[in-house]
C-alpha atoms as a PDB file:
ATOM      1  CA  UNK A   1       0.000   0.000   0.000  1.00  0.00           C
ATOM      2  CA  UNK A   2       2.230   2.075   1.159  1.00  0.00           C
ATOM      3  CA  UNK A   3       4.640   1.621  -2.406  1.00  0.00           C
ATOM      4  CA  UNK A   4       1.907   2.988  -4.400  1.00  0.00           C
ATOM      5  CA  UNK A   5       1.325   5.649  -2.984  1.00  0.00           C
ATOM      6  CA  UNK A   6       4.807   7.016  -3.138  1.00  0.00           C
ATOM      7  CA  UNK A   7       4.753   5.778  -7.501  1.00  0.00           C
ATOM      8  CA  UNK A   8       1.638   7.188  -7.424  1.00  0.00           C
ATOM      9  CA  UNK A   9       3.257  11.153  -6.060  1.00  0.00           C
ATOM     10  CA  UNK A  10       6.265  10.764  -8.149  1.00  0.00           C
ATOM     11  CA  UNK A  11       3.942  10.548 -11.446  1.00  0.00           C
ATOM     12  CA  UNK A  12       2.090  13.453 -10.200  1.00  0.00           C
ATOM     13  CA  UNK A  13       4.705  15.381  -9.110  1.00  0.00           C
ATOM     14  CA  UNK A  14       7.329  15.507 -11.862  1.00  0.00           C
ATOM     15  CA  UNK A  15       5.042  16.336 -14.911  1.00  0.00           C
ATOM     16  CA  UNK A  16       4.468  20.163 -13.304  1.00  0.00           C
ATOM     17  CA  UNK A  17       8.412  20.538 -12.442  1.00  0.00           C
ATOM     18  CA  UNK A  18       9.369  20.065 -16.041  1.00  0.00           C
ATOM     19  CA  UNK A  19       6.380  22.620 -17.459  1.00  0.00           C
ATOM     20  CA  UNK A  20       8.350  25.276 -16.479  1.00  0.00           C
ATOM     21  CA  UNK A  21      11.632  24.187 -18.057  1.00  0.00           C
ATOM     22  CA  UNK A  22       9.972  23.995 -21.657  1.00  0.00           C
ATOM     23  CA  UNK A  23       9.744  27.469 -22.230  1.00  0.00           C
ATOM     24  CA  UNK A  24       8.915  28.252 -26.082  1.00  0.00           C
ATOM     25  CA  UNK A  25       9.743  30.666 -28.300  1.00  0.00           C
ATOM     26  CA  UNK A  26       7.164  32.651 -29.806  1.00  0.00           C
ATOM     27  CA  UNK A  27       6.196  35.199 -32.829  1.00  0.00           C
ATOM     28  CA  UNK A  28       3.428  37.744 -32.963  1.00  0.00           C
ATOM     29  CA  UNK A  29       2.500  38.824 -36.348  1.00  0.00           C
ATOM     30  CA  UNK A  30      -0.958  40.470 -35.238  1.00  0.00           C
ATOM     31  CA  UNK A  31      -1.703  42.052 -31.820  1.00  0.00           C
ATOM     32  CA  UNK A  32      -1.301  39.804 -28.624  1.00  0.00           C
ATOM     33  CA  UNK A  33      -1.437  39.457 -24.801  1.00  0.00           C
ATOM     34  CA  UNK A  34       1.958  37.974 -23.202  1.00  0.00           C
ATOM     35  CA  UNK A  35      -0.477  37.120 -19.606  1.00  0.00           C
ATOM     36  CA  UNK A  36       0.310  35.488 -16.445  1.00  0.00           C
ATOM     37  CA  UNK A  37       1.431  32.058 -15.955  1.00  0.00           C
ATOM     38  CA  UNK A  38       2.847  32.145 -20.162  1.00  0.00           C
ATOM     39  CA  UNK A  39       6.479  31.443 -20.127  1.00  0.00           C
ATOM     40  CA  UNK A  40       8.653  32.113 -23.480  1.00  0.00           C
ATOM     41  CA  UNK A  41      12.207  31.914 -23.948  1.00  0.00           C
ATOM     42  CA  UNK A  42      12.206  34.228 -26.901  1.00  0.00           C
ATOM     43  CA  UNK A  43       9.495  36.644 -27.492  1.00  0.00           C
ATOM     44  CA  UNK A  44       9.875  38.159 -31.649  1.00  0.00           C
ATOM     45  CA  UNK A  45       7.060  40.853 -32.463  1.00  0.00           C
ATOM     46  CA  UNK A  46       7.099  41.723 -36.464  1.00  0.00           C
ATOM     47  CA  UNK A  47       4.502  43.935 -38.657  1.00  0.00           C
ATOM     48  CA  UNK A  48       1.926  42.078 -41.285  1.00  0.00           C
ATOM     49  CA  UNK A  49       1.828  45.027 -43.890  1.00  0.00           C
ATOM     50  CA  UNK A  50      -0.034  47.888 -43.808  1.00  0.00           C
ATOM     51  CA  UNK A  51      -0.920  46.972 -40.239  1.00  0.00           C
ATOM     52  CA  UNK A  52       1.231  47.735 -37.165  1.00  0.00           C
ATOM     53  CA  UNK A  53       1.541  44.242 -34.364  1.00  0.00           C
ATOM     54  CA  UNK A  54       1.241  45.398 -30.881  1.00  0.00           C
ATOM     55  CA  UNK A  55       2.094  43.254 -27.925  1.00  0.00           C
ATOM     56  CA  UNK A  56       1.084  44.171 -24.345  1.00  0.00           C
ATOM     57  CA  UNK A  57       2.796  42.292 -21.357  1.00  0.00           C
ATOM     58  CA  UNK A  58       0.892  41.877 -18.495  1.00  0.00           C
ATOM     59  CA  UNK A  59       2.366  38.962 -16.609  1.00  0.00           C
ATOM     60  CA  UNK A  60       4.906  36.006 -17.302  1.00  0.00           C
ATOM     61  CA  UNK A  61       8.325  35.686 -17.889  1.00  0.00           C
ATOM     62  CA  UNK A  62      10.018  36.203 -21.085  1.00  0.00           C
ATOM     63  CA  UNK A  63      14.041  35.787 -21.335  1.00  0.00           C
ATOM     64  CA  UNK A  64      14.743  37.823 -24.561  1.00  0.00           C
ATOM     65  CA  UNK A  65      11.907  40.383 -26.297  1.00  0.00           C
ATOM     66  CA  UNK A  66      12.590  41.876 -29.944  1.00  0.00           C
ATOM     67  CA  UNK A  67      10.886  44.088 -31.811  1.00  0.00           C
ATOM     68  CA  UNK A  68      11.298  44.572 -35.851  1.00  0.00           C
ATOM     69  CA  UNK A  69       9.345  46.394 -38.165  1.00  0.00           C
ATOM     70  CA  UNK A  70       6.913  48.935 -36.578  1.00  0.00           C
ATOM     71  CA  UNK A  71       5.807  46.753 -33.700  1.00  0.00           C
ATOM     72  CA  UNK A  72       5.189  47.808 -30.589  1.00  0.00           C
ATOM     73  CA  UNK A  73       5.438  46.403 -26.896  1.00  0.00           C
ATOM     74  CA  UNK A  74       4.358  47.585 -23.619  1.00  0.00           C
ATOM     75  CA  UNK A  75       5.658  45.995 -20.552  1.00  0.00           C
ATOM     76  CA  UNK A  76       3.071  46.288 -17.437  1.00  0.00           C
ATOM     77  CA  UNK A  77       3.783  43.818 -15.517  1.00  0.00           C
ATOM     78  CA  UNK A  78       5.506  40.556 -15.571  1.00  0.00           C
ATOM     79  CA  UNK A  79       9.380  39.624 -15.834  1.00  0.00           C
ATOM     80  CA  UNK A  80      12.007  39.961 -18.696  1.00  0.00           C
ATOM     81  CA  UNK A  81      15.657  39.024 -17.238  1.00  0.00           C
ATOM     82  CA  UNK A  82      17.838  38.416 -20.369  1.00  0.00           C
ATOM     83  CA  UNK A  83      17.547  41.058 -22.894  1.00  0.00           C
ATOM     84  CA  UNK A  84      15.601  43.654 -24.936  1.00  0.00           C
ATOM     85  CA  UNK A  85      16.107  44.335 -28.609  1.00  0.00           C
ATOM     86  CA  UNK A  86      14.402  47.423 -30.617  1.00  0.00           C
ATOM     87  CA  UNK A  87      15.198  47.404 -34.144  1.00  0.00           C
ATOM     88  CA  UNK A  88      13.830  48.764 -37.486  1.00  0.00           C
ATOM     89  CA  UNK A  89      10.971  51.544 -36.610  1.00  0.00           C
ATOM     90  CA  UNK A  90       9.671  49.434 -33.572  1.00  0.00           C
ATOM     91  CA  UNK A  91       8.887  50.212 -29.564  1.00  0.00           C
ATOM     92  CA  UNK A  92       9.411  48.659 -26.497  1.00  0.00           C
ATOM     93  CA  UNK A  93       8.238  50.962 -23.788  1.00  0.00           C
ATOM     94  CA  UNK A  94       8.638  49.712 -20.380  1.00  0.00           C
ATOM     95  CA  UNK A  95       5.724  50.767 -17.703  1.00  0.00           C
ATOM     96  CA  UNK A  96       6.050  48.196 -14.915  1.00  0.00           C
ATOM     97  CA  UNK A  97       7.403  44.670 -14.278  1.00  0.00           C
ATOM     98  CA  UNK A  98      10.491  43.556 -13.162  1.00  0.00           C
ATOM     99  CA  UNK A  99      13.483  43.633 -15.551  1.00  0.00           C
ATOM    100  CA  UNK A 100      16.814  42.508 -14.383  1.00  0.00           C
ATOM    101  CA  UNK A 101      18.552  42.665 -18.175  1.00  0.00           C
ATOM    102  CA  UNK A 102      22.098  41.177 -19.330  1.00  0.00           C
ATOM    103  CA  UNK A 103      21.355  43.025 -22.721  1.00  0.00           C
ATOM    104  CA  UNK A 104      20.029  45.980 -24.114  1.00  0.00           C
ATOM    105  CA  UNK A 105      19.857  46.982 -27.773  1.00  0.00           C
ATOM    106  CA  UNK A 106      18.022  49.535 -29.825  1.00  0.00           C
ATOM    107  CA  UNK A 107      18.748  50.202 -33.682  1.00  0.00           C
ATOM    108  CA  UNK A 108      17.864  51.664 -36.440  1.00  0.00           C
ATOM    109  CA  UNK A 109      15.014  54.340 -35.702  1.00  0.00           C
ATOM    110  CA  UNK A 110      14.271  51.968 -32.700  1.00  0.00           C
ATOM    111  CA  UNK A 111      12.950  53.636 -29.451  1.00  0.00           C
ATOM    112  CA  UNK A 112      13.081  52.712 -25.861  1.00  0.00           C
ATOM    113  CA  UNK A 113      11.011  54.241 -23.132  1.00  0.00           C
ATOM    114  CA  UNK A 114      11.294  53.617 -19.751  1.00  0.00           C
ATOM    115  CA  UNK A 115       8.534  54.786 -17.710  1.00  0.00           C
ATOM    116  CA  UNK A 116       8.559  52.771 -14.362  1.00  0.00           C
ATOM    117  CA  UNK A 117       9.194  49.402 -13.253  1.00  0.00           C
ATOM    118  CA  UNK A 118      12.246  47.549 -11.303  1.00  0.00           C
ATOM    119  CA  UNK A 119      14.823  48.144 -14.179  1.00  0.00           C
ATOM    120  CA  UNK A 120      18.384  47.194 -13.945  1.00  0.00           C
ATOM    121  CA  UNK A 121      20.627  46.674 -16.720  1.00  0.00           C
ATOM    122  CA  UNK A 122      23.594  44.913 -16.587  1.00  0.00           C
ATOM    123  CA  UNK A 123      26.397  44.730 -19.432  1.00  0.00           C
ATOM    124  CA  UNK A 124      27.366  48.159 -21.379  1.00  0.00           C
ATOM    125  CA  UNK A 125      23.967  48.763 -23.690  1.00  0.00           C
ATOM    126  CA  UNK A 126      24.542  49.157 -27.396  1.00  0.00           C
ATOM    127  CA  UNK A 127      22.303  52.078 -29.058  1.00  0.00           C
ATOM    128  CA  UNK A 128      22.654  53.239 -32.131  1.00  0.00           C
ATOM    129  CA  UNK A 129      22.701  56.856 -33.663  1.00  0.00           C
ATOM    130  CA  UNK A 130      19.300  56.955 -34.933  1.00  0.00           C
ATOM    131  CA  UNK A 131      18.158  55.046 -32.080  1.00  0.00           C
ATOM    132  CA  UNK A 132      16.234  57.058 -29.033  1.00  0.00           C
ATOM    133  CA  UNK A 133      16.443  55.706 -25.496  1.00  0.00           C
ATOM    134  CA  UNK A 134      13.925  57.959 -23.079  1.00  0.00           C
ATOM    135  CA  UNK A 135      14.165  57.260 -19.481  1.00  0.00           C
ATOM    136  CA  UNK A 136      11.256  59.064 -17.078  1.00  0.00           C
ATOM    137  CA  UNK A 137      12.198  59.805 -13.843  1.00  0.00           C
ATOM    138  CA  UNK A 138      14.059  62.027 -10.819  1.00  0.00           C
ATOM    139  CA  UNK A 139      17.094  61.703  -8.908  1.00  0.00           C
ATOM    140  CA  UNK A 140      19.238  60.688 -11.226  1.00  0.00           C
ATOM    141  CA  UNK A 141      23.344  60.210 -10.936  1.00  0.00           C
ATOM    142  CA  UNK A 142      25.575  59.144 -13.353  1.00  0.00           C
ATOM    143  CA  UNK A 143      29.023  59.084 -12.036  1.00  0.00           C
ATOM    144  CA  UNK A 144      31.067  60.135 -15.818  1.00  0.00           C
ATOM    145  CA  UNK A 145      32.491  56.089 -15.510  1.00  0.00           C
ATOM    146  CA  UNK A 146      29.841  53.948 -15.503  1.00  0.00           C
ATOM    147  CA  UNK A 147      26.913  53.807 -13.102  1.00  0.00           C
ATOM    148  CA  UNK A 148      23.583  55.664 -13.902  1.00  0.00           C
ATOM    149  CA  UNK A 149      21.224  55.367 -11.402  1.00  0.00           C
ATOM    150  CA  UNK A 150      17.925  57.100  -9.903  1.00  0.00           C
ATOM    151  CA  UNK A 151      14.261  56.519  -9.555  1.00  0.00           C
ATOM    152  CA  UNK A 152      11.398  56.016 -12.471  1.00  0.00           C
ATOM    153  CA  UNK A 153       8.154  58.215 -12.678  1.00  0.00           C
ATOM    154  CA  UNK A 154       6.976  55.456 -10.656  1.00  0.00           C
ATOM    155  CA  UNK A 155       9.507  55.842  -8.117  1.00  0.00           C
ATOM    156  CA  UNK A 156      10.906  52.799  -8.515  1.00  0.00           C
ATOM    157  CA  UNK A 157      14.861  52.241  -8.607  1.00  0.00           C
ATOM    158  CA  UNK A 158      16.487  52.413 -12.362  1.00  0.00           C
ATOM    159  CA  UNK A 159      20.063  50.835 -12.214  1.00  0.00           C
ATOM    160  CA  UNK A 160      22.570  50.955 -15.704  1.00  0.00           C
ATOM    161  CA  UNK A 161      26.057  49.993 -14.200  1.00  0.00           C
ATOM    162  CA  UNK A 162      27.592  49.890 -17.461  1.00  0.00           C
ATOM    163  CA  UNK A 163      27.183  52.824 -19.049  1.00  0.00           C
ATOM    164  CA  UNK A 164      30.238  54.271 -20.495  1.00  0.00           C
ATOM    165  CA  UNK A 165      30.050  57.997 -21.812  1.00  0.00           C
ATOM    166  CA  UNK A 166      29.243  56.965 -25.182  1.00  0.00           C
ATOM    167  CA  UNK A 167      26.050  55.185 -23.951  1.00  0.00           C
ATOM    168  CA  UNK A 168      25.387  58.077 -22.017  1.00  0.00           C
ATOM    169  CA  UNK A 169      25.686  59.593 -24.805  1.00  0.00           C
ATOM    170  CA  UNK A 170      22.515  58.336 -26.734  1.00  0.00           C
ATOM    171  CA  UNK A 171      20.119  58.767 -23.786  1.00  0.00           C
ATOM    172  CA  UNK A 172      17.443  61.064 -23.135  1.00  0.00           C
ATOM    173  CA  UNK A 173      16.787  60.992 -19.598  1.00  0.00           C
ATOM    174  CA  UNK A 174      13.843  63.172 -18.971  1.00  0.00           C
ATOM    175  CA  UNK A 175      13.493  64.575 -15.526  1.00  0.00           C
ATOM    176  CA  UNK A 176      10.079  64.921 -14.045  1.00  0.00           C
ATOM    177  CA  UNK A 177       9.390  66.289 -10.510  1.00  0.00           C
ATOM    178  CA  UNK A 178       9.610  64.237  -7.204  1.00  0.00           C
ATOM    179  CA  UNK A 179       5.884  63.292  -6.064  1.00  0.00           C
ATOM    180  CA  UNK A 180       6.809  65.171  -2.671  1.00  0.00           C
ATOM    181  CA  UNK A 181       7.483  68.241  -4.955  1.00  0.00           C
ATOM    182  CA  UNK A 182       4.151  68.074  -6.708  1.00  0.00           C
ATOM    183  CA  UNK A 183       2.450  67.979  -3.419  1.00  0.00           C
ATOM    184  CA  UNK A 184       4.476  71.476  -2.383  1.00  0.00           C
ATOM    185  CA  UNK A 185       3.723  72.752  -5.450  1.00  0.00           C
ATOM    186  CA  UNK A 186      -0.001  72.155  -4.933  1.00  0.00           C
ATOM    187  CA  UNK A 187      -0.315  73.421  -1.505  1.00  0.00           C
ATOM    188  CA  UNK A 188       1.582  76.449  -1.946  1.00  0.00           C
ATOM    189  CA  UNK A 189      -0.845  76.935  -5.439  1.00  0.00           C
ATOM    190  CA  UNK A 190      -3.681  76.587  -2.928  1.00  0.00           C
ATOM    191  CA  UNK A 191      -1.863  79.119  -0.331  1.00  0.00           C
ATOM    192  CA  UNK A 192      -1.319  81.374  -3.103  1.00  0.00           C
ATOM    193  CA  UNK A 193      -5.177  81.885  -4.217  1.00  0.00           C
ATOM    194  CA  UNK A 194      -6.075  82.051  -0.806  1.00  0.00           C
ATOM    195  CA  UNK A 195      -3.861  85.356   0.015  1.00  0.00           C
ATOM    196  CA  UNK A 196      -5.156  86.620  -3.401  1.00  0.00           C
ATOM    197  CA  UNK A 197      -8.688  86.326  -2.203  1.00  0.00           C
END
């Protein structure tokens, strides 16, 4: 009795440990959902002519996302943790998740925007001159070397630690205010109309 039992949790058991170690690649030639619980090893987004592919991530893991063509991707949620690749006329923009990259490339007239999220990129990025590379947020250092760090719109922690001054170079790190400034700023607005009155 007791023999089948244990044969009887080993058959059980084993078939969801190796699920997760079959991840698939996948390409998206139309508009698609990346949800949670999908698991890809390589995630390729391309254009069907005249019409533009757009990919939204809400959930799962992906190891490697690249765009070509016109496509677009928006990361909300979810994890990427090998790489991101923007080529061609496509988008990745980057809203939330959790992104711990090896790799980050954007070519051609390929844009990357970086609006929140926990982002940290590891090896030295490679962007080209076309390329545009927008990061949104406050407090941020980069110490002329390497490291560029600071916080995203959503005040989340942004990490490059190798990003050498011609990296630097290529981004466009837009500042926007600290959410304990826009709180000053709105009670001093109020303060303001009340001495006017």
């Amino acid at each position: 009795m007791l023999r089948s039992e244990v044969i009887l949790m080993i058959t059980v058991v084993v078939p969801c440990f190796t699920c997760q170690l079959h991840a698939v690649n996948m390409e998206f030639r139309r508009d698609a959902i990346i949800r949670p619980g999908d698991v890809y090893d390589i995630v390729s987004v391309y254009d069907t002519a005249p019409d533009t592919s757009t990919v939204n991530m809400f959930g799962g893991s992906v190891k490697r996302v690249q765009s070509y063509d016109s496509s677009i991707v928006n990361i909300h949620d979810g994890q990427v943790w090998g790489s991101i690749i923007a080529r061609d006329f496509s988008t990745v923009s980057i809203h939330g998740g959790s992104l711990h990259l090896e790799y980050v490339a954007v070519s051609g007239l390929g844009a990357l925007n970086i609006y929140g999220g926990d982002v940290r990129i590891g090896n030295s990025p490679n962007f080209s001159d076309s390329s545009s590379v927008n990061i949104y947020g406050y407090g941020f250092d980069y110490d002329g070397v390497r490291v560029l760090r600071g916080f995203l719109s959503d005040d989340a922690p942004f990490l490059m630690s190798e990003c050498y001054p011609s990296d630097y170079a290529h981004l466009n790190v837009i500042v926007i205010p600290e959410p304990t400034t826009i709180v000053l700023l709105g009670f001093a607005t109020i303060l303001v109309r009340k001495r006017g009155q």
